[in-house]
Protein backbone atom coordinates (compact mmCIF):
# COMPACT_ATOMS: atom_id res chain seq x y z
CA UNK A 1 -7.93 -45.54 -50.14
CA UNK A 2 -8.76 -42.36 -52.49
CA UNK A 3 -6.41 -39.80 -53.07
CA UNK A 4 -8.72 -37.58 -50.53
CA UNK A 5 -8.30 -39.93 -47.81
CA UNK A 6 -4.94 -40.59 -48.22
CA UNK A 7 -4.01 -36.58 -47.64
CA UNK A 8 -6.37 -36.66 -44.83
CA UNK A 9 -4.76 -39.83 -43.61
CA UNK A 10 -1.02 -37.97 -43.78
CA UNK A 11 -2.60 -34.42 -42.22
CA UNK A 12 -3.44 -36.38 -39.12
CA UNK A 13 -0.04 -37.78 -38.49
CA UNK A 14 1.54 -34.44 -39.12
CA UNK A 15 3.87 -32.77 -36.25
CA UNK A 16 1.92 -29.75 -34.46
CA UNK A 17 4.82 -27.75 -35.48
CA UNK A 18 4.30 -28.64 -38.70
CA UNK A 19 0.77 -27.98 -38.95
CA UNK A 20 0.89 -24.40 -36.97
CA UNK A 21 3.83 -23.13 -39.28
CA UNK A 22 1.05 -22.82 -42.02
CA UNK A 23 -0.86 -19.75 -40.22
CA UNK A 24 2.12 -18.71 -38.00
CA UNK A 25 3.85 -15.85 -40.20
CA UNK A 26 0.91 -14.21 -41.77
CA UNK A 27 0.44 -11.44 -39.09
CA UNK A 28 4.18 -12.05 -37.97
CA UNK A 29 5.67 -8.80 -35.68
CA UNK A 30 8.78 -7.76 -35.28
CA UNK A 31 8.66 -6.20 -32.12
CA UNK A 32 11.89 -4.20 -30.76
CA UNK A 33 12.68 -3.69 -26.52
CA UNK A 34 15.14 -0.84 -26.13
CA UNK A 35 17.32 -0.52 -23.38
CA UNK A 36 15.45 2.28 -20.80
CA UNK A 37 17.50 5.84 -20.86
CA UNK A 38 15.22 7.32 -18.47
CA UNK A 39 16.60 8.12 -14.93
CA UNK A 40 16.64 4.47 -12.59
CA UNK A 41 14.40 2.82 -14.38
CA UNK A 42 15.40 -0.43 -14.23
CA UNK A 43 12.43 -2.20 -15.51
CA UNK A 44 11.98 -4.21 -18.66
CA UNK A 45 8.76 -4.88 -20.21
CA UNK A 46 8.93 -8.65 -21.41
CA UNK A 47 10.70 -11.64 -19.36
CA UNK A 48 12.70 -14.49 -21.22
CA UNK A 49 10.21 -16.91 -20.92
CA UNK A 50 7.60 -13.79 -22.61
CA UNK A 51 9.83 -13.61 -25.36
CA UNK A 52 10.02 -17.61 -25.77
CA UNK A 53 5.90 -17.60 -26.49
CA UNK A 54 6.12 -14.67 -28.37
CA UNK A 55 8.60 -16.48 -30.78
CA UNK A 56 6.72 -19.85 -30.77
CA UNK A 57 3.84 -17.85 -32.40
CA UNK A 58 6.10 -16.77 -35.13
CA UNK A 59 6.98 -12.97 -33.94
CA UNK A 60 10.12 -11.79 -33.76
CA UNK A 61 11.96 -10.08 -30.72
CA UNK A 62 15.11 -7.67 -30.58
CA UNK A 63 16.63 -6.91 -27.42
CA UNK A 64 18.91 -4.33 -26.83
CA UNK A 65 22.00 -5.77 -25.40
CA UNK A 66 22.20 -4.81 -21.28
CA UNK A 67 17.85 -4.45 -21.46
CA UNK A 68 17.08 -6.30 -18.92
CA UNK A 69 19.78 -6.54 -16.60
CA UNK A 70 18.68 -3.99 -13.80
CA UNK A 71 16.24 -6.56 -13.49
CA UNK A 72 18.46 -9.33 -13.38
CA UNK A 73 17.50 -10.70 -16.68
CA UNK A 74 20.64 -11.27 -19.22
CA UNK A 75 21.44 -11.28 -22.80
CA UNK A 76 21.78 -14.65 -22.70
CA UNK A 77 18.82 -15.83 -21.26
CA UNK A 78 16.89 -13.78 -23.87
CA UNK A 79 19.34 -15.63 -26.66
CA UNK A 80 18.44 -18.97 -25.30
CA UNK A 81 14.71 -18.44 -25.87
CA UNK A 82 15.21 -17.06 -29.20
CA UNK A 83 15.38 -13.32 -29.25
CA UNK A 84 18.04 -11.63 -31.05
CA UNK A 85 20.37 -9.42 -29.12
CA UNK A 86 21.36 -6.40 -31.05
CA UNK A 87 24.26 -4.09 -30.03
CA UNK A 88 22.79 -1.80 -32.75
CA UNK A 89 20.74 1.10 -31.13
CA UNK A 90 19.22 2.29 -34.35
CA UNK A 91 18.25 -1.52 -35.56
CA UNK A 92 16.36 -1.84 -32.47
CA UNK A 93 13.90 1.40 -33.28
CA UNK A 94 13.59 0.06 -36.57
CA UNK A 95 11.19 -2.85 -35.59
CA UNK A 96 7.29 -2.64 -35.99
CA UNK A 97 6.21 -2.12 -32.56
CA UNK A 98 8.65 -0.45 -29.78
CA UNK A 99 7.66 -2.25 -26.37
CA UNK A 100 9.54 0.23 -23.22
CA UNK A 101 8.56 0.78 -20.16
CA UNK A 102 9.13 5.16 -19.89
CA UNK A 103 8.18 7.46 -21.59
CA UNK A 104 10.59 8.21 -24.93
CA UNK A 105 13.16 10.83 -24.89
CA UNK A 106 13.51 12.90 -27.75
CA UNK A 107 16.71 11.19 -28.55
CA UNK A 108 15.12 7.96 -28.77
CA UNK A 109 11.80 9.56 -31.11
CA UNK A 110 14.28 10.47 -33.59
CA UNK A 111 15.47 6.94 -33.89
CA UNK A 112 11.92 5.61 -34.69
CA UNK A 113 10.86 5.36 -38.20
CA UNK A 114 7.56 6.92 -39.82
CA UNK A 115 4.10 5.12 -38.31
CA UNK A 116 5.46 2.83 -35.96
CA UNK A 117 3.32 1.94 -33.09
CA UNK A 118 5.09 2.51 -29.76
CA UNK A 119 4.41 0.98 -26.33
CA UNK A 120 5.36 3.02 -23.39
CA UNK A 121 4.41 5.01 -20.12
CA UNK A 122 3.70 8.44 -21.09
CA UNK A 123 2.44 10.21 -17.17
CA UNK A 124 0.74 13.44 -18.36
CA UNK A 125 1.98 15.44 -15.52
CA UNK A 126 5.82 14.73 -16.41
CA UNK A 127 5.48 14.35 -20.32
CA UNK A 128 7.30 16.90 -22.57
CA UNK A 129 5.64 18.80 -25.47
CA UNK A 130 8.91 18.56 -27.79
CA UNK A 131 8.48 14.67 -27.23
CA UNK A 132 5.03 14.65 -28.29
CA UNK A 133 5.63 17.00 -31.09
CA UNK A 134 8.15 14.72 -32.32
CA UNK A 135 5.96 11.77 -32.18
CA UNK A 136 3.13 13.48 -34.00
CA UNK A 137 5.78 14.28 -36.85
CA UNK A 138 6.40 10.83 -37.13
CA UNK A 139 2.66 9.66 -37.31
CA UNK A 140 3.10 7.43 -34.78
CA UNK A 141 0.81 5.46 -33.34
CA UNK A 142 1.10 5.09 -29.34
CA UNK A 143 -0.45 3.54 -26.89
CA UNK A 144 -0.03 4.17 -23.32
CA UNK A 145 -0.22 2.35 -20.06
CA UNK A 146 -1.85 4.36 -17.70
CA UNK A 147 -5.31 4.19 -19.83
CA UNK A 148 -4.57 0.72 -20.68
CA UNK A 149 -7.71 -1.43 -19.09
CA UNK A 150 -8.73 -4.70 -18.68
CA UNK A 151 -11.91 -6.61 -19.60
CA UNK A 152 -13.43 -5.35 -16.48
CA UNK A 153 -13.21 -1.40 -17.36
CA UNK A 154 -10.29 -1.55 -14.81
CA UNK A 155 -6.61 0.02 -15.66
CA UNK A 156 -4.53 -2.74 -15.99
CA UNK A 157 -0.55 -1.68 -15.72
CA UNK A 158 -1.65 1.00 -12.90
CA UNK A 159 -3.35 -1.93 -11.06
CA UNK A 160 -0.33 -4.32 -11.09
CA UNK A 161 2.09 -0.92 -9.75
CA UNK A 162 -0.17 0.45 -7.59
CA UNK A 163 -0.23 -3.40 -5.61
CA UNK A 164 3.51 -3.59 -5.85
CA UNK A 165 3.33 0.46 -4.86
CA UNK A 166 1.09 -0.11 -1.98
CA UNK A 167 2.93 -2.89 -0.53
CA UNK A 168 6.66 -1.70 -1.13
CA UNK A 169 5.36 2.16 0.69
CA UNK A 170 5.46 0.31 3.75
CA UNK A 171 8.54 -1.08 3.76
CA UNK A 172 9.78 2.25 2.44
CA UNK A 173 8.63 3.35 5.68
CA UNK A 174 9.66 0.59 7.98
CA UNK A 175 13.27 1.89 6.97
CA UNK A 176 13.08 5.26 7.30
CA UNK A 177 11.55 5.43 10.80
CA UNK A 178 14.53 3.14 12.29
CA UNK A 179 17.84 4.51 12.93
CA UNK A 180 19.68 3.26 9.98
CA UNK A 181 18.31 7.11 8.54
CA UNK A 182 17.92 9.02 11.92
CA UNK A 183 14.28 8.34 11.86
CA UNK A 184 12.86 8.33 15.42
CA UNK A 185 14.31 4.50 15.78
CA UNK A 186 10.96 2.77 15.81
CA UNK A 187 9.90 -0.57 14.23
CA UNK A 188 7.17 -0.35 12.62
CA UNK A 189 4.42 -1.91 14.11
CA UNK A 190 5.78 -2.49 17.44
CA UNK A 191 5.68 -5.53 20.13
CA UNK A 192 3.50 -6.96 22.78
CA UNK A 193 3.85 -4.28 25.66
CA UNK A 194 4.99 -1.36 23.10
CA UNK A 195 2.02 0.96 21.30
CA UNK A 196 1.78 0.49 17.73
CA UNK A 197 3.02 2.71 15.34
CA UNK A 198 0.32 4.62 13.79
CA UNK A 199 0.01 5.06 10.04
CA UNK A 200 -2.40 7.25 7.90
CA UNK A 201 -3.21 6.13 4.20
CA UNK A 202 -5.21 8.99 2.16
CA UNK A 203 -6.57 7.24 -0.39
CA UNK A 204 -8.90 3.83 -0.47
CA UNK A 205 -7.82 2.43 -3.91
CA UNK A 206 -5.49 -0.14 -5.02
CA UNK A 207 -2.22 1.54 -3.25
CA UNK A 208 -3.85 2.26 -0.20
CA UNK A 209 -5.68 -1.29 -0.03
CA UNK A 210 -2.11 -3.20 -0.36
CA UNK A 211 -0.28 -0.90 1.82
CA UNK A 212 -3.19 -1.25 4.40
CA UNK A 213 -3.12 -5.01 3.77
CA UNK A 214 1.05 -4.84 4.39
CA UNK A 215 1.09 -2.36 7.24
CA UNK A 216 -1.70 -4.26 9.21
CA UNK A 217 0.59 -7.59 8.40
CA UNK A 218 3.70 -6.02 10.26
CA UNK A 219 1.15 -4.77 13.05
CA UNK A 220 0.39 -1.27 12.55
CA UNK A 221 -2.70 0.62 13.45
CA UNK A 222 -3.75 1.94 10.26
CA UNK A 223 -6.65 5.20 9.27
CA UNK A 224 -7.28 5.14 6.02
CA UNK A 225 -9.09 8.34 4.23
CA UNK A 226 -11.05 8.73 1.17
CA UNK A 227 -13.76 11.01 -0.48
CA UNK A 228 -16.17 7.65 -1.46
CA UNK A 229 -17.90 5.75 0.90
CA UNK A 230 -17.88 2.95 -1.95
CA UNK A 231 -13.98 2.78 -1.86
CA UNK A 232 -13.87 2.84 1.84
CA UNK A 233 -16.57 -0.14 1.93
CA UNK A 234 -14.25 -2.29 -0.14
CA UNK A 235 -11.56 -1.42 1.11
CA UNK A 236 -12.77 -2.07 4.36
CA UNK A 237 -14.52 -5.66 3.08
CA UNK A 238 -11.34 -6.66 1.82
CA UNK A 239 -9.14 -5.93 4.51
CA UNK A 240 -10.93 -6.79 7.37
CA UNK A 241 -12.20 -4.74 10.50
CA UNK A 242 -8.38 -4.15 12.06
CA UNK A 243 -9.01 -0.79 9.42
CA UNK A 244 -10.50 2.38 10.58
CA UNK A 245 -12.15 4.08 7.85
CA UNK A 246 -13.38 8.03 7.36
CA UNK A 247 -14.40 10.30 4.53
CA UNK A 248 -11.84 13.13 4.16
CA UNK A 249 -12.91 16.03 6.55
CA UNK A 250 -10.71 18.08 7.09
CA UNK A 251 -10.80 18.64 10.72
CA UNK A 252 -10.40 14.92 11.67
CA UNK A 253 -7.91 14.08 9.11
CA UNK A 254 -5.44 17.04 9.53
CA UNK A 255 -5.59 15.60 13.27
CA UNK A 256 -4.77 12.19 12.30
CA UNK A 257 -1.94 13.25 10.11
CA UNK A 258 -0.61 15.74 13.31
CA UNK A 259 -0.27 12.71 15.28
CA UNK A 260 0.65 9.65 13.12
CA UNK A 261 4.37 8.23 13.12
CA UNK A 262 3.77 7.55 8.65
CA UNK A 263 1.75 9.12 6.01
CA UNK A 264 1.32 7.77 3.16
CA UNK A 265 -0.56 9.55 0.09
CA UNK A 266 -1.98 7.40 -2.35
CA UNK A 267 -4.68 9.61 -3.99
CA UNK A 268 -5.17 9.17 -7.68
CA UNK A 269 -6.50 11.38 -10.16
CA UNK A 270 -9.09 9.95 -12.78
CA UNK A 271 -7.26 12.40 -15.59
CA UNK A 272 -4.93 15.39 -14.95
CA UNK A 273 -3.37 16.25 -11.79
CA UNK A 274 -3.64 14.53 -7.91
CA UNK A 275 -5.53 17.11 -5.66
CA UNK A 276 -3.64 18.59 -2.90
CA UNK A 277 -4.96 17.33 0.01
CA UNK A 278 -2.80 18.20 2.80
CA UNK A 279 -1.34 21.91 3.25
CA UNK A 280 2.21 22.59 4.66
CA UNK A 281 0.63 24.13 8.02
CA UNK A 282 -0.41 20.56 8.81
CA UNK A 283 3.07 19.24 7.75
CA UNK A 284 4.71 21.91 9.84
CA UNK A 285 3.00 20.33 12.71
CA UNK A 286 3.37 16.40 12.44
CA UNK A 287 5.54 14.85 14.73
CA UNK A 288 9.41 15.26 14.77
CA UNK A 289 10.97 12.47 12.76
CA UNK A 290 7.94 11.50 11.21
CA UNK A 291 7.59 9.52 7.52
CA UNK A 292 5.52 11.39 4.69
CA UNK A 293 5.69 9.47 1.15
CA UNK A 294 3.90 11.05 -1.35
CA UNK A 295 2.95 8.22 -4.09
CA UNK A 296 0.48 10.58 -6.06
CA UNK A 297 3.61 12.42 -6.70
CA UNK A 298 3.78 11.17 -10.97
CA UNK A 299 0.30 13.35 -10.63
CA UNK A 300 1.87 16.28 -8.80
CA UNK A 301 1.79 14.87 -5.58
CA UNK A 302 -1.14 15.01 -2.55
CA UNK A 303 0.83 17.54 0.12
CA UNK A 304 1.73 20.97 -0.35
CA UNK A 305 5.47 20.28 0.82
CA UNK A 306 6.20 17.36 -2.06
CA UNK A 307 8.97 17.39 -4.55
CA UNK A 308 9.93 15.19 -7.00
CA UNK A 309 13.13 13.18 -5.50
CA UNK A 310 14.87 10.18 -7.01
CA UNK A 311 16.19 6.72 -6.47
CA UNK A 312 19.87 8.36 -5.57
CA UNK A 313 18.52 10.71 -2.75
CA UNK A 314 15.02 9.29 -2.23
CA UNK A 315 14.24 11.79 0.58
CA UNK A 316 14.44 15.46 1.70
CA UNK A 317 13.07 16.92 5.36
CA UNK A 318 11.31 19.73 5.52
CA UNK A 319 9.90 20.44 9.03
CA UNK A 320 11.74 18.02 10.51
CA UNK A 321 9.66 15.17 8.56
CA UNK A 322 11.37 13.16 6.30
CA UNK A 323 9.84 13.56 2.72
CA UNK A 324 9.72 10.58 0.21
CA UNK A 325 8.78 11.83 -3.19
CA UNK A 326 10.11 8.95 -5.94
CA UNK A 327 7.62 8.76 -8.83
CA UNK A 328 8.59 5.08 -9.62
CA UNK A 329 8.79 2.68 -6.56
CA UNK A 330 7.87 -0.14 -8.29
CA UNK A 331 11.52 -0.16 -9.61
CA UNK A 332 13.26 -0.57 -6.12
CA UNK A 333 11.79 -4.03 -7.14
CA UNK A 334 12.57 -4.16 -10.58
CA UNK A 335 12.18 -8.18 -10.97
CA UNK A 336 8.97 -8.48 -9.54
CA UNK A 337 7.40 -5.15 -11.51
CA UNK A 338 8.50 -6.86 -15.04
CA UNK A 339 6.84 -10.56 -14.09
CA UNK A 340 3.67 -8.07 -13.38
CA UNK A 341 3.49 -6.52 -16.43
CA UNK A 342 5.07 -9.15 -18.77
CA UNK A 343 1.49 -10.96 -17.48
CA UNK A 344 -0.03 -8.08 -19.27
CA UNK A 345 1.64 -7.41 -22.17
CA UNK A 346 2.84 -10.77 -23.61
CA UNK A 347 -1.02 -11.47 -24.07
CA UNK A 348 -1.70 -8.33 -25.27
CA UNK A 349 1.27 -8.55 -28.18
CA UNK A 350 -0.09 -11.92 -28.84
CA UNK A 351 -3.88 -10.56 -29.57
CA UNK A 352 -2.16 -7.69 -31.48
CA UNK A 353 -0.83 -10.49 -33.99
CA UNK A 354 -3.30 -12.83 -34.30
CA UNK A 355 -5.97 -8.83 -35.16
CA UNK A 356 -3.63 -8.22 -37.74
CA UNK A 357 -1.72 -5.68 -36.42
CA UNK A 358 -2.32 -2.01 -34.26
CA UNK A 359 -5.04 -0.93 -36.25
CA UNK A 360 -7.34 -3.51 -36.83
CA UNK A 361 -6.46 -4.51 -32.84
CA UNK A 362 -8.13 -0.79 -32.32
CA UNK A 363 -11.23 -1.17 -34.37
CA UNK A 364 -12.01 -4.26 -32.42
CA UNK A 365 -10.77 -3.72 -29.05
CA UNK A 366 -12.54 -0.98 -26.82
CA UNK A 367 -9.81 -1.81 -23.85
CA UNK A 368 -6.72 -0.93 -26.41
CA UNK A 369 -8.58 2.57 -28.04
CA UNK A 370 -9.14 3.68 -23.87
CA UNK A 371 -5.01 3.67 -24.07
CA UNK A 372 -4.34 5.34 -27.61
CA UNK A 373 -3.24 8.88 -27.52
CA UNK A 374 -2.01 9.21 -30.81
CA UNK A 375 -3.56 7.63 -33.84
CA UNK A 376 -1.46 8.14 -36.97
CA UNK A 377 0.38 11.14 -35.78
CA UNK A 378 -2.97 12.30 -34.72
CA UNK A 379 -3.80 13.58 -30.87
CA UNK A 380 -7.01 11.65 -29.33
CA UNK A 381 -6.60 12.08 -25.72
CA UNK A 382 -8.81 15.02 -24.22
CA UNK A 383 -6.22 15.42 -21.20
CA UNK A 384 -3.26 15.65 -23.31
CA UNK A 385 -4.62 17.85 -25.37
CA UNK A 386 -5.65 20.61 -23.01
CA UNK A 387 -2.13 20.24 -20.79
CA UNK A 388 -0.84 21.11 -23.56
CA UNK A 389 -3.30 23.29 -25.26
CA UNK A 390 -4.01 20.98 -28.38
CA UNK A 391 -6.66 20.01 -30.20
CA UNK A 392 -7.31 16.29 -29.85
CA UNK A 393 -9.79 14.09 -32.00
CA UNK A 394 -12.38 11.73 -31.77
CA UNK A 395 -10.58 8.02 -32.01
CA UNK A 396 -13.47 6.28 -33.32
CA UNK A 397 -14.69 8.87 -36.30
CA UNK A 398 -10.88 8.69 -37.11
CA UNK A 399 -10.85 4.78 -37.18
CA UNK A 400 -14.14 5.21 -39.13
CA UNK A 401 -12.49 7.99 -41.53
CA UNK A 402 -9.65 5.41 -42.41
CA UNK A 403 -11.68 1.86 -42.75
């Protein structure tokens, strides 16, 4: 046997681990998941067994100690897969890419380091201009979630929510028309001999399908409005003929809302803010007792009569129906959100990696440049920029510009 042959010979016996430690650390990142600040959010973008692939592939992972345990995830169930728990605030921000789940505080922007990319929420309607003046001081690169899409054009992370959203709504309502909070004491529903309760969804996408899906499940008689046939069809398709479906008029909506026991409004703005769909003089007229949630309300909300409320005092009433205006639901189920979007990201940090890093990612991936809104310090997202009256740039002549 030649020398050739006999290397050959040995390379085939060779331990996998062996063989993919040769490639594994060229595009190594060290990638840094920060405790959340932000008010109840009690989320965590990357599970234990996330962090365990991430690692086999050569990256490195620091969690803040406490991250994930609102979600019922501990320190040392991160440890045991490999990630290094830091009680240092400032080591954490010092990583290559900064995974979170809200949108930074200012606090946290002036722990980050020059041109770091950061993963994050950033909802234009509740984003701060110091925060993004901060970032853009920093040249950082950031990528955000509600623009993220998939292979199919669709928006990923807003997807994954707005099923948990849709779903959860219901049950949100379920509670609050029993007695436990002097709702009118129904069950939602109802039972053989006993009228159903009736429920009105504005909105035919992705929150309105699941929460038609859930409310139909528990045996509620369900209207569900929307401005395109096309929605409405699939909705409908999906969820079977137990649905009644209309285009928003106004005159036959405003009717259905008078005399429904829940509302739910799921309407979702392309960019910018939700329209307001209902006005207070129809609110002043539902039914005493009755259940309004207001999920478009991290766009401004879909009824005249919504304010923001929080986790701690979820609901206000205003006349006489009981107002639920949280912008994030999906963290009453905090567990269940993070498996969602650890699906998402852990494959996405992966690809990032195995690119090269952020930028080369961007020059190759159409999905990931649809969810940058700052490149380098530099503004590229059209809504952002005239919220805030900015200029904002062209991402691809920029990604050109610096090839």
């Amino acid at each position: 046997m030649n020398d050739m042959s006999k290397i050959a010979h040995k390379a085939i016996f060779q331990t996998q681990e062996a063989l993919a430690h040769v490639g594994r650390n060229r595009n190594a990142l060290k990638i840094g998941v920060p405790k959340e600040v932000s008010f109840q959010e009690k989320r965590i973008p990357l599970t234990p067994l996330s962090v365990a692939l991430l690692i086999e592939y050569g990256h490195e992972v620091i969690i803040e100690a406490g991250a994930g345990d609102a979600s019922n995830f501990l320190d040392q169930h991160y440890a045991e897969q490999g990630a290094r728990i830091s009680h240092d605030r400032n080591e954490v921000f010092q990583s290559d890419i900064i995974i979170k789940i809200a949108s930074p505080t200012l606090e946290e922007v002036g722990l980050m380091r020059n041109k770091q990319v950061l993963m994050s929420s950033h909802q234009p309607s509740l984003m701060d201009l110091q925060v993004l003046k901060a970032l853009i001081r920093k040249q950082i690169t950031a990528l955000s979630y509600e623009y993220l899409k998939d292979e199919g054009g669709h928006l990923t992370v807003v997807r994954a929510m707005s099923e948990i959203v849709g779903a959860t709504s219901v049950l949100i309502a379920a509670e609050y028309l029993s007695n436990i909070f002097d709702g009118k004491g129904l069950m939602l529903g109802g039972v053989t001999g006993v009228p159903p309760t009736e429920m009105v969804i504005i909105g035919a996408g992705t929150v309105g399908e699941y929460a038609a899906r859930t409310a139909i499940a528990l045996g509620a008689q369900v209207k569900v409005f929307d401005s395109s046939v096309y929605r409405l069809r699939r909705l409908q398709n999906n969820v079977g003929s137990r649905v009644f479906t209309s285009v928003i008029q106004p005159i036959v909506l405003n009717k259905a809302v008078r005399s429904c026991d829940v509302v739910i409004g799921a309407v979702r703005a392309s960019n910018g803010r939700s329209p307001c769909i209902i006005a207070e003089e129809t609110v002043s007229k539902m039914k005493p007792n009755s259940v309004l949630i207001d999920v478009s309300i991290d766009q401004g909300g879909c009824f005249e009569t919504s304010e923001v409320t929080s986790h701690d005092k979820p609901v206000f009433r205003k006349h006489d129906v009981i107002h639920y205006c949280v912008p994030n639901i999906a963290s009453r189920v905090a567990r269940t959100a993070t498996y969602a979007l650890t699906n998402i990201f852990t494959p996405l940090l992966l690809q990032i990696g195995e690119s090269g890093g952020m930028n080369n990612m961007i020059w190759s991936d159409k999905c990931i440049r649809s969810a940058i809104y700052l490149y380098q310090g530099m503004l590229t997202n059209k809504d952002i920029g005239d919220k805030f009256n900015l200029t904002s740039k062209d991402l691809d002549l920029l990604i050109v510009a610096n090839q």
